[in-house]
PDB file of N, CA and C in Angstrom:
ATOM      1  N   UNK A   1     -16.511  -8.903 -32.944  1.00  0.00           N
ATOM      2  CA  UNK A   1     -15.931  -7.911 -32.054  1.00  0.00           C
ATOM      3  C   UNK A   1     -14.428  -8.168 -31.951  1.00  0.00           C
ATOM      4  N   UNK A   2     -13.609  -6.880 -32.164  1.00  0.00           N
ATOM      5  CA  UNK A   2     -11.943  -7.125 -32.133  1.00  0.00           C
ATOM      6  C   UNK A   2     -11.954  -6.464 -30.927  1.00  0.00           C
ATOM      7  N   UNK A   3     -10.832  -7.446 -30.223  1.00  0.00           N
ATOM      8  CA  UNK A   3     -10.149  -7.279 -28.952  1.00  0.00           C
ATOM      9  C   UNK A   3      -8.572  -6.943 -29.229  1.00  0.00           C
ATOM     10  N   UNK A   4      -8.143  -5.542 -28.534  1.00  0.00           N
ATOM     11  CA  UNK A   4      -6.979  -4.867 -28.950  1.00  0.00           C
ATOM     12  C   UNK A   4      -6.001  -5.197 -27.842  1.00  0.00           C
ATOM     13  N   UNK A   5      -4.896  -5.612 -28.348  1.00  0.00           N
ATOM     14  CA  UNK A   5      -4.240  -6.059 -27.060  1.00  0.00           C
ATOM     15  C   UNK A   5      -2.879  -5.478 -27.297  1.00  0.00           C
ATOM     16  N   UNK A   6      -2.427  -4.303 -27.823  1.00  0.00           N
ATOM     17  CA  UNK A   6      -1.533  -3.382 -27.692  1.00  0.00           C
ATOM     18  C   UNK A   6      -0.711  -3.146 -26.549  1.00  0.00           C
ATOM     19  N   UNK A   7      -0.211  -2.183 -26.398  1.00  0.00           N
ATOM     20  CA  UNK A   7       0.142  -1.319 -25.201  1.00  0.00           C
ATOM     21  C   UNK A   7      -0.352  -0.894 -24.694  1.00  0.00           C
ATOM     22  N   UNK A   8      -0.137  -0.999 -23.232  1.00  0.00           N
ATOM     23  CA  UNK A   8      -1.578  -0.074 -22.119  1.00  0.00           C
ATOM     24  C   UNK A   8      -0.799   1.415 -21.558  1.00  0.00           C
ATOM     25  N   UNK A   9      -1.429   2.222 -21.560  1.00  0.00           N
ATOM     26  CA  UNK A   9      -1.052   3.372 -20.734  1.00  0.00           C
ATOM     27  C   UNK A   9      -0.338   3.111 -19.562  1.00  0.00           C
ATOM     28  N   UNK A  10       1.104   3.430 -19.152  1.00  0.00           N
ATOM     29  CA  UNK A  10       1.486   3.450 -18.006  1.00  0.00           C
ATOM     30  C   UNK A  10       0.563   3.659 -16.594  1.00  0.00           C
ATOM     31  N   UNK A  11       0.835   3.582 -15.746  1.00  0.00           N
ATOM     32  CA  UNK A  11      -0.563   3.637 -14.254  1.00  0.00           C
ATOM     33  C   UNK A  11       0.700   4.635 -13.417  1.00  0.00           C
ATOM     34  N   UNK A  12       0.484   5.819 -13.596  1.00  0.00           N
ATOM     35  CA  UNK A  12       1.146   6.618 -13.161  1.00  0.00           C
ATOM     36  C   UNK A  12       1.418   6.106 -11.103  1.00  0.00           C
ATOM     37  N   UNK A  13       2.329   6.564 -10.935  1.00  0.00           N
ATOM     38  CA  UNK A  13       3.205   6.107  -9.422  1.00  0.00           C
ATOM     39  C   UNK A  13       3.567   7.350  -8.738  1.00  0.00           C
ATOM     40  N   UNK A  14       4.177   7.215  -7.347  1.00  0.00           N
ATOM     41  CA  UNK A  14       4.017   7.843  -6.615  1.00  0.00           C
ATOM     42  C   UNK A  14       4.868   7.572  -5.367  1.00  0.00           C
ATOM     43  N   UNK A  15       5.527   8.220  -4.502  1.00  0.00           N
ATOM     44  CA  UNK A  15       6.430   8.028  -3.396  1.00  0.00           C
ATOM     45  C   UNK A  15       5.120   8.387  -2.686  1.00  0.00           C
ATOM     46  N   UNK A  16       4.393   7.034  -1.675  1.00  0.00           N
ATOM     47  CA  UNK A  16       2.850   6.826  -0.446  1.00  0.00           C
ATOM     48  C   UNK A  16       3.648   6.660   0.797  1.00  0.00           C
ATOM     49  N   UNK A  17       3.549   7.154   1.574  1.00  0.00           N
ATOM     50  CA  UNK A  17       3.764   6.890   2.899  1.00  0.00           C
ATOM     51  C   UNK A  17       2.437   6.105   3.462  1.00  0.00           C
ATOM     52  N   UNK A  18       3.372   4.612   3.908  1.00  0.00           N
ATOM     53  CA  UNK A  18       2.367   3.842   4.269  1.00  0.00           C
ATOM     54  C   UNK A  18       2.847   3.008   5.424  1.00  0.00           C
ATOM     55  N   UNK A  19       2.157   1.924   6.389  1.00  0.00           N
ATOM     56  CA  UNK A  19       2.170   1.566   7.591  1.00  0.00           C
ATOM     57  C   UNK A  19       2.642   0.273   7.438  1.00  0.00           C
ATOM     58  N   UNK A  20       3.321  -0.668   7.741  1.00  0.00           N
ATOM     59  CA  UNK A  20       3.964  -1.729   7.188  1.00  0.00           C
ATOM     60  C   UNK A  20       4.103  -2.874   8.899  1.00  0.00           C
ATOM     61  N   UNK A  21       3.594  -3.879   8.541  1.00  0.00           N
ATOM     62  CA  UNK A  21       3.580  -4.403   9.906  1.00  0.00           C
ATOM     63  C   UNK A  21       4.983  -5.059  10.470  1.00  0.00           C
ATOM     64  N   UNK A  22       5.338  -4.658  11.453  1.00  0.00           N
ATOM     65  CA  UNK A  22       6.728  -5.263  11.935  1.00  0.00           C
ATOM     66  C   UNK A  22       7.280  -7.073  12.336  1.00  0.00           C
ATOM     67  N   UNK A  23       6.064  -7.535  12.014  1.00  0.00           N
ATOM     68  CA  UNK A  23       6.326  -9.026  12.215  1.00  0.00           C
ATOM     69  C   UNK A  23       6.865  -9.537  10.589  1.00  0.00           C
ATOM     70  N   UNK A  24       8.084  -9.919  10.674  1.00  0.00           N
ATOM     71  CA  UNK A  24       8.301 -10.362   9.258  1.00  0.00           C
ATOM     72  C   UNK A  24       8.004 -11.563   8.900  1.00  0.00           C
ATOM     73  N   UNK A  25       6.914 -12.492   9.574  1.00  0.00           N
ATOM     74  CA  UNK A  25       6.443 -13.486   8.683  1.00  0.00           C
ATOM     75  C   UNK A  25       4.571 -12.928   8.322  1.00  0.00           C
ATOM     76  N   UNK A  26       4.310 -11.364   8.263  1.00  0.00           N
ATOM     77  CA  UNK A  26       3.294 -10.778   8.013  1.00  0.00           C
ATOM     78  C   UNK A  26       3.595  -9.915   6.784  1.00  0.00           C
ATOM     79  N   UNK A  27       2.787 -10.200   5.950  1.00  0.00           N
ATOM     80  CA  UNK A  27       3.039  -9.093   5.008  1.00  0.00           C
ATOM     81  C   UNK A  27       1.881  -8.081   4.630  1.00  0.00           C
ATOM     82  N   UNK A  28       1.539  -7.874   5.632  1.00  0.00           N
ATOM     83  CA  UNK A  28       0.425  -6.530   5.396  1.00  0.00           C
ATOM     84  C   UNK A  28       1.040  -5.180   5.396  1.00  0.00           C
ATOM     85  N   UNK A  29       0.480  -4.417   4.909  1.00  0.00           N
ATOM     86  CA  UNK A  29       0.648  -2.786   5.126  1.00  0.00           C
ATOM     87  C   UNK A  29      -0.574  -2.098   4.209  1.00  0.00           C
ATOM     88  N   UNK A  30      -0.994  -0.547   4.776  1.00  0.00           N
ATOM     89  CA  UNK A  30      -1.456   0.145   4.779  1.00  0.00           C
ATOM     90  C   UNK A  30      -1.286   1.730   4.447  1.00  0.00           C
ATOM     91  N   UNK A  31      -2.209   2.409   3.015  1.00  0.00           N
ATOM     92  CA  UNK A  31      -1.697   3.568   3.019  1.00  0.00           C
ATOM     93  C   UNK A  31      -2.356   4.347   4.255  1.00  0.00           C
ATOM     94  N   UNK A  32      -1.135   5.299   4.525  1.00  0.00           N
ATOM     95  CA  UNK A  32      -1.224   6.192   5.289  1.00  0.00           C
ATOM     96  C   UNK A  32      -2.498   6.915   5.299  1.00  0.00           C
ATOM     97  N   UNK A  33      -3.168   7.335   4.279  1.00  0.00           N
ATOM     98  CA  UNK A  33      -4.256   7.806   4.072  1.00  0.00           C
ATOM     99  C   UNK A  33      -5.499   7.316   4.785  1.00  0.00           C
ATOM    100  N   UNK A  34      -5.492   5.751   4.560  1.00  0.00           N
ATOM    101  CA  UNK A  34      -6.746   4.998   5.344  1.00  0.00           C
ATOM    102  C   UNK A  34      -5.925   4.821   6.779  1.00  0.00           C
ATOM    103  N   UNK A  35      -5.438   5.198   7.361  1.00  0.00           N
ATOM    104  CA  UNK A  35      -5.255   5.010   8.832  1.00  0.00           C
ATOM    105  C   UNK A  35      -5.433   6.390   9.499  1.00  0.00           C
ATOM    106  N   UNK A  36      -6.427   6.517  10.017  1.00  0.00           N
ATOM    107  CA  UNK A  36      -6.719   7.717  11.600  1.00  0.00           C
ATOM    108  C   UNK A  36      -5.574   7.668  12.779  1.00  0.00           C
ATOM    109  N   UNK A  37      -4.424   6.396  12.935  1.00  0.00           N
ATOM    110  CA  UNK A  37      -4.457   6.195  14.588  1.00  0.00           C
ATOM    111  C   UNK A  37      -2.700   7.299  14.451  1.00  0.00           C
ATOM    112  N   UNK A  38      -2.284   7.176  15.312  1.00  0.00           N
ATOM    113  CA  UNK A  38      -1.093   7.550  15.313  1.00  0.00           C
ATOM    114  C   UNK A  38      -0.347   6.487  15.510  1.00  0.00           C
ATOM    115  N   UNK A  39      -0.831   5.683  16.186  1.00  0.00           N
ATOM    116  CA  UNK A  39      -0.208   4.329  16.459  1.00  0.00           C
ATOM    117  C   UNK A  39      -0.740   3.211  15.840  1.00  0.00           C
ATOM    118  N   UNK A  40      -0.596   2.236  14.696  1.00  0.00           N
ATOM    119  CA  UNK A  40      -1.449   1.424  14.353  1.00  0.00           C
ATOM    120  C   UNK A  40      -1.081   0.036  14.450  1.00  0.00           C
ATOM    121  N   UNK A  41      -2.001  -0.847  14.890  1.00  0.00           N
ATOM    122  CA  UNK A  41      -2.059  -2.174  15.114  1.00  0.00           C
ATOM    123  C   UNK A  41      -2.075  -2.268  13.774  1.00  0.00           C
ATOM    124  N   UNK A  42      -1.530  -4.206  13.404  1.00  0.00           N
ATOM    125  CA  UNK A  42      -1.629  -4.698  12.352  1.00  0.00           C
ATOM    126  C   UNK A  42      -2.903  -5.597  12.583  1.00  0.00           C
ATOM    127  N   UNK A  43      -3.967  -5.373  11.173  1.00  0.00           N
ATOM    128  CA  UNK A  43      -5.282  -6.018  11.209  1.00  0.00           C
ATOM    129  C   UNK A  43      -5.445  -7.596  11.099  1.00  0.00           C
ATOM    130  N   UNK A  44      -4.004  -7.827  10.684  1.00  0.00           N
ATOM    131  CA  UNK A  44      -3.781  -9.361  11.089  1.00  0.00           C
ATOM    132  C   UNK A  44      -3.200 -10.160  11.594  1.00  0.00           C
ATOM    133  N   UNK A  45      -2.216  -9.794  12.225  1.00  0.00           N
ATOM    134  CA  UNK A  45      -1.699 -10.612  13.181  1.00  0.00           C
ATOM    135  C   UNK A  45      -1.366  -9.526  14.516  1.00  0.00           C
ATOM    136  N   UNK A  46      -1.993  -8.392  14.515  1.00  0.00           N
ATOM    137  CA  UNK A  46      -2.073  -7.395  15.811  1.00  0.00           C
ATOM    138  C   UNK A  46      -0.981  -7.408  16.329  1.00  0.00           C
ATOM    139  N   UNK A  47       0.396  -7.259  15.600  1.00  0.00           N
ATOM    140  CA  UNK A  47       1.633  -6.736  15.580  1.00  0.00           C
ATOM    141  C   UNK A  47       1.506  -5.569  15.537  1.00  0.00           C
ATOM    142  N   UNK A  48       2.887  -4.871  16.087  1.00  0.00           N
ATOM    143  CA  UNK A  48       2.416  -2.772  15.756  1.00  0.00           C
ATOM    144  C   UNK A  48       3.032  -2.553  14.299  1.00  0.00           C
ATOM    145  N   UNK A  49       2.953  -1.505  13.804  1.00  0.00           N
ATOM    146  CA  UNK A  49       2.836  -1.423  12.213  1.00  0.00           C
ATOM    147  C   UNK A  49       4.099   0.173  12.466  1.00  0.00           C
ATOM    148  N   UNK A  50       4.338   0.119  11.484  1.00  0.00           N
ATOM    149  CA  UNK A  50       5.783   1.219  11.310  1.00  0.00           C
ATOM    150  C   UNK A  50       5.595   2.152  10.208  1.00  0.00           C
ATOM    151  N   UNK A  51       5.607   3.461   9.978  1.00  0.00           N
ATOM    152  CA  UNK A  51       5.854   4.205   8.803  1.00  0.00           C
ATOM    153  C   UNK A  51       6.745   3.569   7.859  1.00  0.00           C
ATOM    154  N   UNK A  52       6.576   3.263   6.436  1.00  0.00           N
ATOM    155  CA  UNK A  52       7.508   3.600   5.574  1.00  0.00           C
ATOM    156  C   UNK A  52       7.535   4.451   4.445  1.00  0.00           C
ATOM    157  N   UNK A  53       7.918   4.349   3.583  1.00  0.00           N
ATOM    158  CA  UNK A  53       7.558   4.575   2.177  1.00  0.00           C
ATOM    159  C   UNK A  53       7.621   4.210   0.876  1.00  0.00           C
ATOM    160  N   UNK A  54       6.677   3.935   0.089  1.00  0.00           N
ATOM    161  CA  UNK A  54       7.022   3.211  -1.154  1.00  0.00           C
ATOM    162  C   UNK A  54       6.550   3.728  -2.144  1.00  0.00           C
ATOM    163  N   UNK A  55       6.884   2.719  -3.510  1.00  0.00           N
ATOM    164  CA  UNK A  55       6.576   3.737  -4.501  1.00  0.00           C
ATOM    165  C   UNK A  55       5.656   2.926  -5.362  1.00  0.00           C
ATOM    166  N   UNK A  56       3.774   3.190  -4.426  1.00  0.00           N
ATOM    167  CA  UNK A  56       2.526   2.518  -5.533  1.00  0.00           C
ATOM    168  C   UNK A  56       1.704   3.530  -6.364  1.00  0.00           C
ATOM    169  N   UNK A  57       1.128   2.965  -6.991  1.00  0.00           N
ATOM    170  CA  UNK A  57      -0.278   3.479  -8.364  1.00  0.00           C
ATOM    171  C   UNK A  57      -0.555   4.681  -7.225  1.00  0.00           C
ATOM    172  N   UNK A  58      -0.687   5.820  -8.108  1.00  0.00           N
ATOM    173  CA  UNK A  58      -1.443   7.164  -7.717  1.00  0.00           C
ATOM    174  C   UNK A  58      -2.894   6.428  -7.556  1.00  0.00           C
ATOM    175  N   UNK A  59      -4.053   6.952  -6.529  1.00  0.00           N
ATOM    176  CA  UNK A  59      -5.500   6.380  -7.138  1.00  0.00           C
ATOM    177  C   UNK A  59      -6.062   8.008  -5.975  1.00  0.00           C
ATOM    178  N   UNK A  60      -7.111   8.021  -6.737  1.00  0.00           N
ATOM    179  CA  UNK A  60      -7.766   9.456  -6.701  1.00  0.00           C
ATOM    180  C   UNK A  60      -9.138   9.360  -5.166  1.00  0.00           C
TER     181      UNK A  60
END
């Protein structure tokens, strides 16, 4: 069996608006998509979390 180890298809990207926790020794954040709250706690150190935006993988 041959294993092809070429070039991979780019992973197409995207400007996500996502939730980013305000404690800077935390590095969690969250797409916007999986959050319901208007206001969101951070799930790990229960800091409050901030809109930003960045630029990750499209995923369907």
């Amino acid at each position: 069996m041959a294993y092809r180890r070429g070039p991979k298809e780019p992973i197409p990207e995207k400007e996500t608006i996502v939730w980013s926790c305000t404690n800077e020794e935390c590095s969690c954040w969250m797409r916007d998509a999986f959050s319901n709250e208007e206001k969101t706690i951070c799930p790990i150190c229960k800091s409050e979390m901030e809109k930003e935006v960045r630029v990750l993988p499209v995923i369907s």
